[in-house]
N, C-alpha and C. Protein backbone atom coordinates (compact mmCIF):
# COMPACT_ATOMS: atom_id res chain seq x y z
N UNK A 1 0.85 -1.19 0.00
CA UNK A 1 0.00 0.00 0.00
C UNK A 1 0.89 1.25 0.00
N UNK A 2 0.55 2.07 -0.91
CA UNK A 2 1.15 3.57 -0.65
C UNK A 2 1.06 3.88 0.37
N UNK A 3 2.32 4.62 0.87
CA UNK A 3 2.16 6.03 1.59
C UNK A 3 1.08 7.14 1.04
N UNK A 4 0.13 7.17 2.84
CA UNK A 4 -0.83 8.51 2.10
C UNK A 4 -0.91 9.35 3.23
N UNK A 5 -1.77 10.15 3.35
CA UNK A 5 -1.88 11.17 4.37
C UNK A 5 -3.51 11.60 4.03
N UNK A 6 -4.06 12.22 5.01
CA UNK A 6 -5.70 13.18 4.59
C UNK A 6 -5.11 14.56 4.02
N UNK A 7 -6.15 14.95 3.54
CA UNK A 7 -5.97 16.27 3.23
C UNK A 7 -5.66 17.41 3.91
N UNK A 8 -6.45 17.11 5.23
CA UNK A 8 -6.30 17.83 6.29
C UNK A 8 -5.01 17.98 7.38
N UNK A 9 -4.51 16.80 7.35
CA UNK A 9 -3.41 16.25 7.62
C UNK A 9 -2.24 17.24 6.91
N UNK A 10 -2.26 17.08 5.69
CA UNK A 10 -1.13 17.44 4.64
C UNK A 10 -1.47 18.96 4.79
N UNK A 11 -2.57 19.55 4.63
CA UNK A 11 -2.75 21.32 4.67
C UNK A 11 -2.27 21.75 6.21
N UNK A 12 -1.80 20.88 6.95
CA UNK A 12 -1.48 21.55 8.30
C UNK A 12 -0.55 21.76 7.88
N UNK A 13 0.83 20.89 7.44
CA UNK A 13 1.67 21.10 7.27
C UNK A 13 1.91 22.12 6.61
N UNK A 14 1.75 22.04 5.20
CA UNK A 14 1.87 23.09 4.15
C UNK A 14 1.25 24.66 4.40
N UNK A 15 0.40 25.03 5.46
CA UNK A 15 0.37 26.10 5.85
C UNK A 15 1.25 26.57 6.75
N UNK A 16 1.63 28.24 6.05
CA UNK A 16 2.98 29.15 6.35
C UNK A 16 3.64 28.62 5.36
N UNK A 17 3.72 27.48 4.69
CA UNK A 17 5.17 26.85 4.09
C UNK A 17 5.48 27.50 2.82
N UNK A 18 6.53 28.48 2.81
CA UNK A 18 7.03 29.18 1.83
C UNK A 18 7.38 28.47 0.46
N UNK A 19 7.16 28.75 -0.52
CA UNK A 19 7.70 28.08 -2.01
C UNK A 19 8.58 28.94 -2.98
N UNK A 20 9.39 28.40 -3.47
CA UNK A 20 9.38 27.02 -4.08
C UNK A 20 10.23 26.36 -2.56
N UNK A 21 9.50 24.93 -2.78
CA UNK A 21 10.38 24.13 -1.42
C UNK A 21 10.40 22.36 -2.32
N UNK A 22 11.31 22.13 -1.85
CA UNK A 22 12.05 20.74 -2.24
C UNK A 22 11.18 19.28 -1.42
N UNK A 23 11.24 17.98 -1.99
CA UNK A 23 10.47 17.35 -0.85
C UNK A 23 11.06 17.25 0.99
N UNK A 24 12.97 17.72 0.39
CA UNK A 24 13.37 17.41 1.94
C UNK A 24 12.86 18.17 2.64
N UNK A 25 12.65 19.60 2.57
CA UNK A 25 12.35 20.51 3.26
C UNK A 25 10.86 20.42 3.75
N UNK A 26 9.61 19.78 2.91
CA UNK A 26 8.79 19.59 3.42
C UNK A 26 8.67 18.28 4.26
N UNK A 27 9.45 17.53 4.22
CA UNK A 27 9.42 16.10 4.94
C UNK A 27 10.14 16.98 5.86
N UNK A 28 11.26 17.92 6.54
CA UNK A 28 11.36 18.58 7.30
C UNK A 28 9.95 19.27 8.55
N UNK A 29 9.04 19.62 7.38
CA UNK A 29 7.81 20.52 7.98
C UNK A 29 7.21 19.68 8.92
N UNK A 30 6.29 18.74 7.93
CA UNK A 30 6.18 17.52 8.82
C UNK A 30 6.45 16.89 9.91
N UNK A 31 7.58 16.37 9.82
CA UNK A 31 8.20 15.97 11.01
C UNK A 31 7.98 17.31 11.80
N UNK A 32 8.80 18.08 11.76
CA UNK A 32 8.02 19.20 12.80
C UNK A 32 6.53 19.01 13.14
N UNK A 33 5.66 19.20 12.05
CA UNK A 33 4.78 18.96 12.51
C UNK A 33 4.10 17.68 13.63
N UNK A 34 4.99 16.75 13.31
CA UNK A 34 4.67 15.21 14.27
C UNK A 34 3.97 14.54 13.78
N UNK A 35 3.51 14.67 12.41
CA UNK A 35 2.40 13.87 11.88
C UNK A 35 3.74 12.69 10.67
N UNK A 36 4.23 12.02 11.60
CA UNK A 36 4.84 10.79 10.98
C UNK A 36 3.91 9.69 9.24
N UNK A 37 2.34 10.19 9.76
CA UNK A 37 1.92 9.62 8.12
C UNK A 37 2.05 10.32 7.25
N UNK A 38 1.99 11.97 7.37
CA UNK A 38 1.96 12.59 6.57
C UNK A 38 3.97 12.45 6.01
N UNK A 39 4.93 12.39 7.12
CA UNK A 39 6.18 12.33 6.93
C UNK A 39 5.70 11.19 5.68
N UNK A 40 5.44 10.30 5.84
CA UNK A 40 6.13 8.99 4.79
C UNK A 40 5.15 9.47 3.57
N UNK A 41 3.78 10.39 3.60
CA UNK A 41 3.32 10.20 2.18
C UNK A 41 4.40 11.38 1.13
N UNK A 42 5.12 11.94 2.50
CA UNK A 42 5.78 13.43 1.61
C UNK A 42 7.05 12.41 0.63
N UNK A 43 7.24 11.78 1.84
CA UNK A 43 8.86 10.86 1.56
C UNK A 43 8.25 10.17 0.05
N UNK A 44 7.36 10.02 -0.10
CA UNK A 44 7.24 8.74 -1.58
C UNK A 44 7.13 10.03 -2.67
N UNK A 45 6.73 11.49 -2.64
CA UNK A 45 6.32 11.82 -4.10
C UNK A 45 8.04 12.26 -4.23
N UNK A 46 7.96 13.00 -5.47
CA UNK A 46 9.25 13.39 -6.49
C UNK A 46 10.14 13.98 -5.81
N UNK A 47 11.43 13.77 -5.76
CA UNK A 47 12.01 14.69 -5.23
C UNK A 47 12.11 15.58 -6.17
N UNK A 48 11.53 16.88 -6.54
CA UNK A 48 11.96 17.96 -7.92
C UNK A 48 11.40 19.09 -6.62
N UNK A 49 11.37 20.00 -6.95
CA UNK A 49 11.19 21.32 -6.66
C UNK A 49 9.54 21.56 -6.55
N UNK A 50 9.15 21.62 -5.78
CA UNK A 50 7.33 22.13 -5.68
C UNK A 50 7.03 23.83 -5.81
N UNK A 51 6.68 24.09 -6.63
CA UNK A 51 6.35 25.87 -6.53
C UNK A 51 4.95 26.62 -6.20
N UNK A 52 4.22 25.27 -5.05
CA UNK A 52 2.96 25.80 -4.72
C UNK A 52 2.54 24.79 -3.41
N UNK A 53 1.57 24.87 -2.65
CA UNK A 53 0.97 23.95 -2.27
C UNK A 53 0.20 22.73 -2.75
N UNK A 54 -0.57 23.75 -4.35
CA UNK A 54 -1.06 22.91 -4.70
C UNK A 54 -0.22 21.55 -5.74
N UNK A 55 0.92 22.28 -5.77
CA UNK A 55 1.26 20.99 -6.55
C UNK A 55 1.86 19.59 -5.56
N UNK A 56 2.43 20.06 -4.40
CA UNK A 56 2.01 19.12 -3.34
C UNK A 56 1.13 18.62 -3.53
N UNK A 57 0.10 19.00 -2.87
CA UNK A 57 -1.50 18.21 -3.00
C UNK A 57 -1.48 17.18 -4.14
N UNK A 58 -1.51 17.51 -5.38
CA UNK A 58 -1.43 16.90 -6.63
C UNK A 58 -0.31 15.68 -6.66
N UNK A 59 0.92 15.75 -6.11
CA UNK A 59 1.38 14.69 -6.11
C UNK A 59 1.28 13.57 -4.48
N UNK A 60 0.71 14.34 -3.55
CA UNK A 60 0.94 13.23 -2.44
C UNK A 60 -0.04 12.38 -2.69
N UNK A 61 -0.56 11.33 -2.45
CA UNK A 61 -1.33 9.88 -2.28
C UNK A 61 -2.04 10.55 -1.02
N UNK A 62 -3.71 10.85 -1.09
CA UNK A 62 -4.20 10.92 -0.34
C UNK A 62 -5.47 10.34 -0.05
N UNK A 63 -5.82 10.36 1.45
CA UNK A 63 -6.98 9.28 1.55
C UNK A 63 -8.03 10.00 1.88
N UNK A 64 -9.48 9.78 1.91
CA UNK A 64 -10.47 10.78 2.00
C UNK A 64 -11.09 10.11 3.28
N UNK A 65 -10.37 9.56 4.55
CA UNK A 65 -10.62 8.72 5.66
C UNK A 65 -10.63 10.06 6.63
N UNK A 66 -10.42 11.50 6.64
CA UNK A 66 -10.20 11.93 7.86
C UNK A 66 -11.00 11.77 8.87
N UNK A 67 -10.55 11.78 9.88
CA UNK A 67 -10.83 11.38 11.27
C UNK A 67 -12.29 12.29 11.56
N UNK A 68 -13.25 11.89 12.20
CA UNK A 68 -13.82 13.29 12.61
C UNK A 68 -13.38 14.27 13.18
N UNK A 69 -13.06 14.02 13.97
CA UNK A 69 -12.53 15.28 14.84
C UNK A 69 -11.23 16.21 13.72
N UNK A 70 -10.96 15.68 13.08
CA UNK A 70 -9.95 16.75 11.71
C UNK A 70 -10.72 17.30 10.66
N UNK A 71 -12.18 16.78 11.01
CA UNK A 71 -12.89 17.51 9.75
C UNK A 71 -13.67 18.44 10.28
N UNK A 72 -13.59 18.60 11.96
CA UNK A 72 -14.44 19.32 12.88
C UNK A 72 -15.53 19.03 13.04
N UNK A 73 -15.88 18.04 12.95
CA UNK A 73 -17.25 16.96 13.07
C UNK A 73 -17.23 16.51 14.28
N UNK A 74 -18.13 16.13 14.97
CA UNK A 74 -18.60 15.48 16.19
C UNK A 74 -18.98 14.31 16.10
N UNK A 75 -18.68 13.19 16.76
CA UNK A 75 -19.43 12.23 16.84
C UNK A 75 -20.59 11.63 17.97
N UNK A 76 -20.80 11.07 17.68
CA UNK A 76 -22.13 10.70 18.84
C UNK A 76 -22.08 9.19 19.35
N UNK A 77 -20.84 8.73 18.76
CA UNK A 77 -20.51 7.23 19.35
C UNK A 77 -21.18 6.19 18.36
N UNK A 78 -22.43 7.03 16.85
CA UNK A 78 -22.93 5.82 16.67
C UNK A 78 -21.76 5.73 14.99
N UNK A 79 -20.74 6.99 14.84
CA UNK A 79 -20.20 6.36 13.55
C UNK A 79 -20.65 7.20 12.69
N UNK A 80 -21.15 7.76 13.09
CA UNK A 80 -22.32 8.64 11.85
C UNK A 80 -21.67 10.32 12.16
N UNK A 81 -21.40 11.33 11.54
CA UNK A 81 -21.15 12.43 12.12
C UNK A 81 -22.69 13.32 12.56
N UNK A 82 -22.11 14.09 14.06
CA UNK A 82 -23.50 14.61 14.39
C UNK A 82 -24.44 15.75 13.59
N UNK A 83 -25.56 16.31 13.59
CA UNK A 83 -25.71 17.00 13.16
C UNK A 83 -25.84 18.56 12.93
């Protein structure tokens, strides 16, 4: 299975993050940040030069699983987000 990360996950990082930035420097961010999944989905795309966020986005492997509580959703214990 790929390395992936959420979206939400990956935009923590990449916010403030100045461009153009390299993948080390954002696998740098990351790790700062502490989010070790997002470290390994940065570690698999290109190492070339990124000149945006969005082209991040475009190359990391991402999953559309976020957690509730990262999408600011509530849960109610039954699984379902509240309303």
């Amino acid at each position: 299975m790929a390395a992936s990360t959420t979206r939400s996950r990956l935009d923590a990082v990449l916010n403030g993050q100045s461009f153009p930035a390299d993948r080390d420097t954002l696998v740098v961010a990351a790790e700062q940040a502490g989010d070790e999944q997002t470290v390994r989905a940065i570690r698999a795309i290109p190492p070339v030069e990124y000149g945006s966020a969005s082209e991040v986005v475009a190359s990391v492997s991402l999953t559309e699983n976020d957690h509730p509580a990262e999408r600011g959703d509530t849960d109610d214990g039954t699984g379902r987000p509240a309303n």
